[in-house]
C-alpha atoms as a PDB file:
ATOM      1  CA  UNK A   1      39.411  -3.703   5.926  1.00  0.00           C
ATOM      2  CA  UNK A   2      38.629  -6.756   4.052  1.00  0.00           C
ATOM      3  CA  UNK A   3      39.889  -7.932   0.823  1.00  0.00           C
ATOM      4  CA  UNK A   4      38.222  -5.553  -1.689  1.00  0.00           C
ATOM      5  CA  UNK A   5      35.661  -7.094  -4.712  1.00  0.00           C
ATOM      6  CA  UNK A   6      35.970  -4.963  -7.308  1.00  0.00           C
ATOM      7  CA  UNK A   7      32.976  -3.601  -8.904  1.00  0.00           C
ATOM      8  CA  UNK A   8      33.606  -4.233 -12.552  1.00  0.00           C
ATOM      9  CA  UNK A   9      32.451  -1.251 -15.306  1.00  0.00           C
ATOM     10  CA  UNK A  10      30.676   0.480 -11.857  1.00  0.00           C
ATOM     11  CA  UNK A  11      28.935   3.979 -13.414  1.00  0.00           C
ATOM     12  CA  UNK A  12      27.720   4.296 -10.257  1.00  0.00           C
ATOM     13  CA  UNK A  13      28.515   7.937  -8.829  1.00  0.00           C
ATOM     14  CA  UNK A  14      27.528   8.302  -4.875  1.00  0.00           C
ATOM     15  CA  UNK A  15      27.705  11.929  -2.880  1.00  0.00           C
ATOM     16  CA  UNK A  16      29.163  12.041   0.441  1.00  0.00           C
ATOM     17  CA  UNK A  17      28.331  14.722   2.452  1.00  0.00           C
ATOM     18  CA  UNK A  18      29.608  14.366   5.889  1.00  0.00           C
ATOM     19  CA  UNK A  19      31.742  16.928   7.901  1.00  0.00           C
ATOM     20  CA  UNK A  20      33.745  14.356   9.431  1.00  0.00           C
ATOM     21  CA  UNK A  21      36.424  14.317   7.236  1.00  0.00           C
ATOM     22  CA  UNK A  22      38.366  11.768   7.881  1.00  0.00           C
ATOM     23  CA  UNK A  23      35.795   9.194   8.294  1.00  0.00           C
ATOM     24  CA  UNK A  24      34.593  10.299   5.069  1.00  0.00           C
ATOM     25  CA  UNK A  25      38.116  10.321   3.012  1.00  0.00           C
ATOM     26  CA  UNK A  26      38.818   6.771   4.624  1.00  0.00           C
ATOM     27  CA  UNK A  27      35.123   5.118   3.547  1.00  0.00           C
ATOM     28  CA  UNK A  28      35.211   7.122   0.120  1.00  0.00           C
ATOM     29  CA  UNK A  29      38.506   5.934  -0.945  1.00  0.00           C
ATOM     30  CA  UNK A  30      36.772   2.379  -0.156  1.00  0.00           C
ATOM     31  CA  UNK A  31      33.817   2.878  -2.305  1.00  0.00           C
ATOM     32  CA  UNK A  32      37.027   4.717  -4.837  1.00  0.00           C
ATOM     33  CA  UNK A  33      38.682   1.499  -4.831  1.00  0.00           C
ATOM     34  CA  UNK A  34      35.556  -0.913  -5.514  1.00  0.00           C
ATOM     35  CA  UNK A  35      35.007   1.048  -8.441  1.00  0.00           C
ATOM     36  CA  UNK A  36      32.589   3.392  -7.458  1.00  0.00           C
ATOM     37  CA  UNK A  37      32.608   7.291  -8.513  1.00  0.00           C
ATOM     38  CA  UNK A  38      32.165   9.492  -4.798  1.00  0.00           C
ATOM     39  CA  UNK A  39      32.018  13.018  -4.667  1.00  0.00           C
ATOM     40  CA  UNK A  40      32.882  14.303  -1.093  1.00  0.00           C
ATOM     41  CA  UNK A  41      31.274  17.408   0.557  1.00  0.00           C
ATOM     42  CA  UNK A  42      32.054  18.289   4.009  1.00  0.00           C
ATOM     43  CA  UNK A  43      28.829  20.972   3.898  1.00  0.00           C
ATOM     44  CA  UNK A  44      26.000  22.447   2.529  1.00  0.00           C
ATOM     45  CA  UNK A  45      27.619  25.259   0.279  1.00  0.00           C
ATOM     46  CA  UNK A  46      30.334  22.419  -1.366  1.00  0.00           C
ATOM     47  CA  UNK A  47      27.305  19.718  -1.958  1.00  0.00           C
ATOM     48  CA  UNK A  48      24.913  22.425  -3.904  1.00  0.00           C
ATOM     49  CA  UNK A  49      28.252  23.212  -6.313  1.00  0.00           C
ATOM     50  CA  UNK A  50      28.974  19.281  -6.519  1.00  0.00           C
ATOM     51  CA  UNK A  51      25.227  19.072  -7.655  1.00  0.00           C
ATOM     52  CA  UNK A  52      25.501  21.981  -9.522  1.00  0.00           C
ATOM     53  CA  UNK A  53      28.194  20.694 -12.020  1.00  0.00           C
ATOM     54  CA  UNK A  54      27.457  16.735 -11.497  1.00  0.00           C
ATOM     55  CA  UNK A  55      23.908  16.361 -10.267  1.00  0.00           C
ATOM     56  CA  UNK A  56      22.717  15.120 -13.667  1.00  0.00           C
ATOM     57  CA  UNK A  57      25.660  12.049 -13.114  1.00  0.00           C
ATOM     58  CA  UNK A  58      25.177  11.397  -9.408  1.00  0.00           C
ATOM     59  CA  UNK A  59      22.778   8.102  -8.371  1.00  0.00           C
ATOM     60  CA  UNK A  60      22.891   8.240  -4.693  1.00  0.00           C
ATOM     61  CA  UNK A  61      23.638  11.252  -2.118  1.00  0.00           C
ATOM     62  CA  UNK A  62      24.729   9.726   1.305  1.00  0.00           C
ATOM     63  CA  UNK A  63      23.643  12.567   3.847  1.00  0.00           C
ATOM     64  CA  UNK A  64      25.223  13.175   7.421  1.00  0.00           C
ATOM     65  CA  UNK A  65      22.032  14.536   9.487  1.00  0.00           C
ATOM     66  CA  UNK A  66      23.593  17.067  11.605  1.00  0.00           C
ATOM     67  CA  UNK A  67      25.519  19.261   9.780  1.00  0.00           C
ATOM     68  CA  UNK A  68      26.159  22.828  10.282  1.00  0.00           C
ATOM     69  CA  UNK A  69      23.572  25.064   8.760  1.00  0.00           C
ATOM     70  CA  UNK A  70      24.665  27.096   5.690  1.00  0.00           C
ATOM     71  CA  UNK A  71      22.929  29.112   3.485  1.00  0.00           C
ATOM     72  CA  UNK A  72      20.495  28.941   1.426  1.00  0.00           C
ATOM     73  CA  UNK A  73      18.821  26.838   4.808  1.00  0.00           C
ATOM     74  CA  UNK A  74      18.055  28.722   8.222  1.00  0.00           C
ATOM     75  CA  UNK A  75      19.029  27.775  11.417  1.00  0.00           C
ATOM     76  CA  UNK A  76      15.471  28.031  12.206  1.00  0.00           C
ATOM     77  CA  UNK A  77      14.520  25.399   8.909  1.00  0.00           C
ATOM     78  CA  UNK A  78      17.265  22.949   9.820  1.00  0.00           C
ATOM     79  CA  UNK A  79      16.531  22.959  13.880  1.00  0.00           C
ATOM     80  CA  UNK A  80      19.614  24.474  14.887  1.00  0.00           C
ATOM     81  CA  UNK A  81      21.794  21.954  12.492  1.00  0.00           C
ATOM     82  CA  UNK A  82      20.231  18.920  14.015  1.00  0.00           C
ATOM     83  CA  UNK A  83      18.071  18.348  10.815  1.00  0.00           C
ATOM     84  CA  UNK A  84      19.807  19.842   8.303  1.00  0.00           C
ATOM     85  CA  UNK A  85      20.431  16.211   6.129  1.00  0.00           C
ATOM     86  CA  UNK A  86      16.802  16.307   6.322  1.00  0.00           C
ATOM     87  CA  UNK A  87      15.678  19.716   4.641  1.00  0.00           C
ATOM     88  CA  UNK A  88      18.966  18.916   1.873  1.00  0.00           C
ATOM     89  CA  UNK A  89      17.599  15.684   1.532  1.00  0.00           C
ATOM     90  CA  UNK A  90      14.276  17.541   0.622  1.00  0.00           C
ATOM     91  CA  UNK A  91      15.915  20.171  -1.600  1.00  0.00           C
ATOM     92  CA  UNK A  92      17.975  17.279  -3.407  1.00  0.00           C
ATOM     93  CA  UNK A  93      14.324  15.517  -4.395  1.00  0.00           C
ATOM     94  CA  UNK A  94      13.038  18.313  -5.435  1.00  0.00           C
ATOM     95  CA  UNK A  95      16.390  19.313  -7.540  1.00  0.00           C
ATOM     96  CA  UNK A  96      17.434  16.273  -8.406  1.00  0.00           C
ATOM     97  CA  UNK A  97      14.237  13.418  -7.933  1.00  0.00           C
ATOM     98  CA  UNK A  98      16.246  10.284  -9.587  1.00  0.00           C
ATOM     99  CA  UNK A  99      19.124  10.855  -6.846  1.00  0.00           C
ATOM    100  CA  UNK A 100      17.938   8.213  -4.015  1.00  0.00           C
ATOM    101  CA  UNK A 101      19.119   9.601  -0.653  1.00  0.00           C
ATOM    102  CA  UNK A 102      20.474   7.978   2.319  1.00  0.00           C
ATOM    103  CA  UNK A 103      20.278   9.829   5.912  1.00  0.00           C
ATOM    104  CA  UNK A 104      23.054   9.234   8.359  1.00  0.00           C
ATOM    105  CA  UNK A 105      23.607  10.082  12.192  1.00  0.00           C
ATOM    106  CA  UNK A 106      25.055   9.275  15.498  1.00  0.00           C
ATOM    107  CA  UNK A 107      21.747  10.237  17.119  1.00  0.00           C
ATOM    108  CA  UNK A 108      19.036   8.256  16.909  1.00  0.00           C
ATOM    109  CA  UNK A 109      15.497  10.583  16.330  1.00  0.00           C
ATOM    110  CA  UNK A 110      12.484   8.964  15.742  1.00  0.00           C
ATOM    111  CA  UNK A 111      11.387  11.854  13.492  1.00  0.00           C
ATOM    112  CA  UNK A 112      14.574  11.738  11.022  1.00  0.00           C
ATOM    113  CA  UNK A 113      14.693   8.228  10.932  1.00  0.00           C
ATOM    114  CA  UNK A 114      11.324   7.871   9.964  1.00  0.00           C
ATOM    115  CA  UNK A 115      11.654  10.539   7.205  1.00  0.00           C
ATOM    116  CA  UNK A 116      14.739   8.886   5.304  1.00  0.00           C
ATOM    117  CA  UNK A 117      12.960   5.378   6.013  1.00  0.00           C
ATOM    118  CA  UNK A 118       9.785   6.421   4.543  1.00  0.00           C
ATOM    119  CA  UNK A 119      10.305   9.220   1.737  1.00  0.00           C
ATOM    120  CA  UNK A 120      13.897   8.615   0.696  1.00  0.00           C
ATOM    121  CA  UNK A 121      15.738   5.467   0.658  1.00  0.00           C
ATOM    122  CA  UNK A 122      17.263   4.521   4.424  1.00  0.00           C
ATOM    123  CA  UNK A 123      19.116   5.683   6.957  1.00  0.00           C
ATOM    124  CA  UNK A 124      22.261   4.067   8.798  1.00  0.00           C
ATOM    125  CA  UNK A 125      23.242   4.881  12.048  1.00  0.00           C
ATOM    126  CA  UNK A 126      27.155   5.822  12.850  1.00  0.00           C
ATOM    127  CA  UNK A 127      29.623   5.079  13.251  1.00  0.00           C
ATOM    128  CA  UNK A 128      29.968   4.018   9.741  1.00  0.00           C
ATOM    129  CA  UNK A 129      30.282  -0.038   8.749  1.00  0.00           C
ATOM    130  CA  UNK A 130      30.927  -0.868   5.565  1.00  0.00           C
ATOM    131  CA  UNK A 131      29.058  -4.111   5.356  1.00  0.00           C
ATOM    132  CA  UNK A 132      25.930  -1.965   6.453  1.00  0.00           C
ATOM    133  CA  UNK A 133      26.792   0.942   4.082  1.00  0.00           C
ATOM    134  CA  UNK A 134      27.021  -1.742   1.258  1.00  0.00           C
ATOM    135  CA  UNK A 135      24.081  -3.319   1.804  1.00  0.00           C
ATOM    136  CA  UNK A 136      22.102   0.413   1.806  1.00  0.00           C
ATOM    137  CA  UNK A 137      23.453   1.434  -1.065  1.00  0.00           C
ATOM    138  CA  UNK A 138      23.200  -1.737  -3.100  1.00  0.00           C
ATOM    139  CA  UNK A 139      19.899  -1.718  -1.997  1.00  0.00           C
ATOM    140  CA  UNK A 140      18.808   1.315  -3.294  1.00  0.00           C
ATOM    141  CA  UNK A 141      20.544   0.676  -7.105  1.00  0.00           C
ATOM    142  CA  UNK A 142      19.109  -2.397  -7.081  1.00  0.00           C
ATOM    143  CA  UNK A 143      15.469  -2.251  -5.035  1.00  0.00           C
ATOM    144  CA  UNK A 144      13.870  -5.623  -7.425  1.00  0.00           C
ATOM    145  CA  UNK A 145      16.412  -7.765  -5.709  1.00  0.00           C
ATOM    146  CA  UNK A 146      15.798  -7.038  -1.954  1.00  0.00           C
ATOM    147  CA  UNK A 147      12.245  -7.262  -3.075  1.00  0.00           C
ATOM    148  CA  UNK A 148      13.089 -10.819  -4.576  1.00  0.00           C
ATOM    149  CA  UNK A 149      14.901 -11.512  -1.153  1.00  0.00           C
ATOM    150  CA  UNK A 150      11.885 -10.042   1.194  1.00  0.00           C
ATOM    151  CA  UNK A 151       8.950 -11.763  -1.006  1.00  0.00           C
ATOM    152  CA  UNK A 152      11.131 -15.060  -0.084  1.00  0.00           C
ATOM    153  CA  UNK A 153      11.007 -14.478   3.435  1.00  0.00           C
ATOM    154  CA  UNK A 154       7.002 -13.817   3.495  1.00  0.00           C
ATOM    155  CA  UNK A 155       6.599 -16.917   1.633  1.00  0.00           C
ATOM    156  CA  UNK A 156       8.621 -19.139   3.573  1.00  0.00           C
ATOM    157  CA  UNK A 157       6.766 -17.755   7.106  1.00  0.00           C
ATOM    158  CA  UNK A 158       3.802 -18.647   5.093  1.00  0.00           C
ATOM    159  CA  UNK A 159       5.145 -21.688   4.779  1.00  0.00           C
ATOM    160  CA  UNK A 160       5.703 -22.362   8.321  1.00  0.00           C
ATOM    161  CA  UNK A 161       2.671 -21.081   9.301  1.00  0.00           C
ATOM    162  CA  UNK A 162       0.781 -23.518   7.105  1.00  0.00           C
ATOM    163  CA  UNK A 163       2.597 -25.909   8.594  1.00  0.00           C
ATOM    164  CA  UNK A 164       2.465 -24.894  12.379  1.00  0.00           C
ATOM    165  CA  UNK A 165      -1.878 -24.986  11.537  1.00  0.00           C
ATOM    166  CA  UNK A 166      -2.086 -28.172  10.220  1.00  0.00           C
ATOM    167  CA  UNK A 167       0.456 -29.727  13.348  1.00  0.00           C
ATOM    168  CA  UNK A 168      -2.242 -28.178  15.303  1.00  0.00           C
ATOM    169  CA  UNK A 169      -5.454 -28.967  13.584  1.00  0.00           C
ATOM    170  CA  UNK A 170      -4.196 -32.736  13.725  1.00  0.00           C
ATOM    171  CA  UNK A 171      -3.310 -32.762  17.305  1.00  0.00           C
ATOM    172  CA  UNK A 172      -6.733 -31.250  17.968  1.00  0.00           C
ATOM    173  CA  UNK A 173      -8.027 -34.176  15.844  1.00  0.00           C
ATOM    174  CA  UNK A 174      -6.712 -37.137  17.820  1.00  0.00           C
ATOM    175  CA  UNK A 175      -6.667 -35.458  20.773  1.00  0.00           C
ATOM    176  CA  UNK A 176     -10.653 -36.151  20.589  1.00  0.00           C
ATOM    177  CA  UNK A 177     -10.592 -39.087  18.900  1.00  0.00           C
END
């Protein structure tokens, strides 16, 4: 991995659930070693008593899609395990409603993706990369400056737009003169 930037006085606190665990131990002890706070659950049962006893503290829950269903979620709830990020993810918001959420999965459905796009706060597709994993969860403690960034971008197409109008309004114009 690259040379690490160290977040300085980071009370930032993110929860990992993913049963992959040694993709998760490897990118945790990243985030560990930037200065961030991660909890790690490999399933359902472990991330309800991590939320249980540091819900309150925890900013952002990073949420493997397909994990394998526990109680208190049915098989029939969580499709078999393929949505069961998505009904935690729901159970979190209601629980827990400042924790921003983060889907993540191997499998690309049109369904979940739109769900953790829309009502939560993104979703990254796996295998994990850090820049990418950075950039969602940067983005979600600090929303104002990708808006910054985005309002930028719609102003410069503007911009160029303008531009592109008037090149063709004046080539119109001596075109018939």
């Amino acid at each position: 991995m690259k040379s690490l930037k160290k977040i300085q006085n980071s009370t930032v606190s993110i929860l990992w659930v993913e049963d992959d665990h040694f993709s998760a131990i490897d990118i945790s002890r990243y985030f560990q070693d930037i200065g961030y706070n991660v909890y790690h659950a490999e399933g359902i049962k472990e991330c309800l008593n991590i939320l249980k006893n540091h819900g309150g503290k925890i900013d952002i829950a990073i949420i493997d899609v397909m994990l394998k269903t526990e109680k208190p979620f049915s098989e029939e709830e969580t499709f078999g395990g393929r949505r069961t990020g998505v009904v935690l993810g729901r159970y979190i918001q209601e629980l827990y409603p400042k924790i921003k959420i983060i889907g993540a999965s191997q499998i690309y459905d049109e369904e979940v993706f739109e769900w953790f796009n829309k009502l939560a706060n993104g979703f990254i597709i796996k295998p994990y990369n850090i820049k990418v994993l950075s950039k969602s969860i940067n983005k979600s403690i600090n929303p104002n400056n990708y808006l910054i960034g985005s309002k930028k971008v719609v102003m410069f197409i503007s911009l160029i737009l303008g531009l592109l109008s008037s090149i063709v309004t004046l080539a119109l114009f001596f075109k018939n003169w």
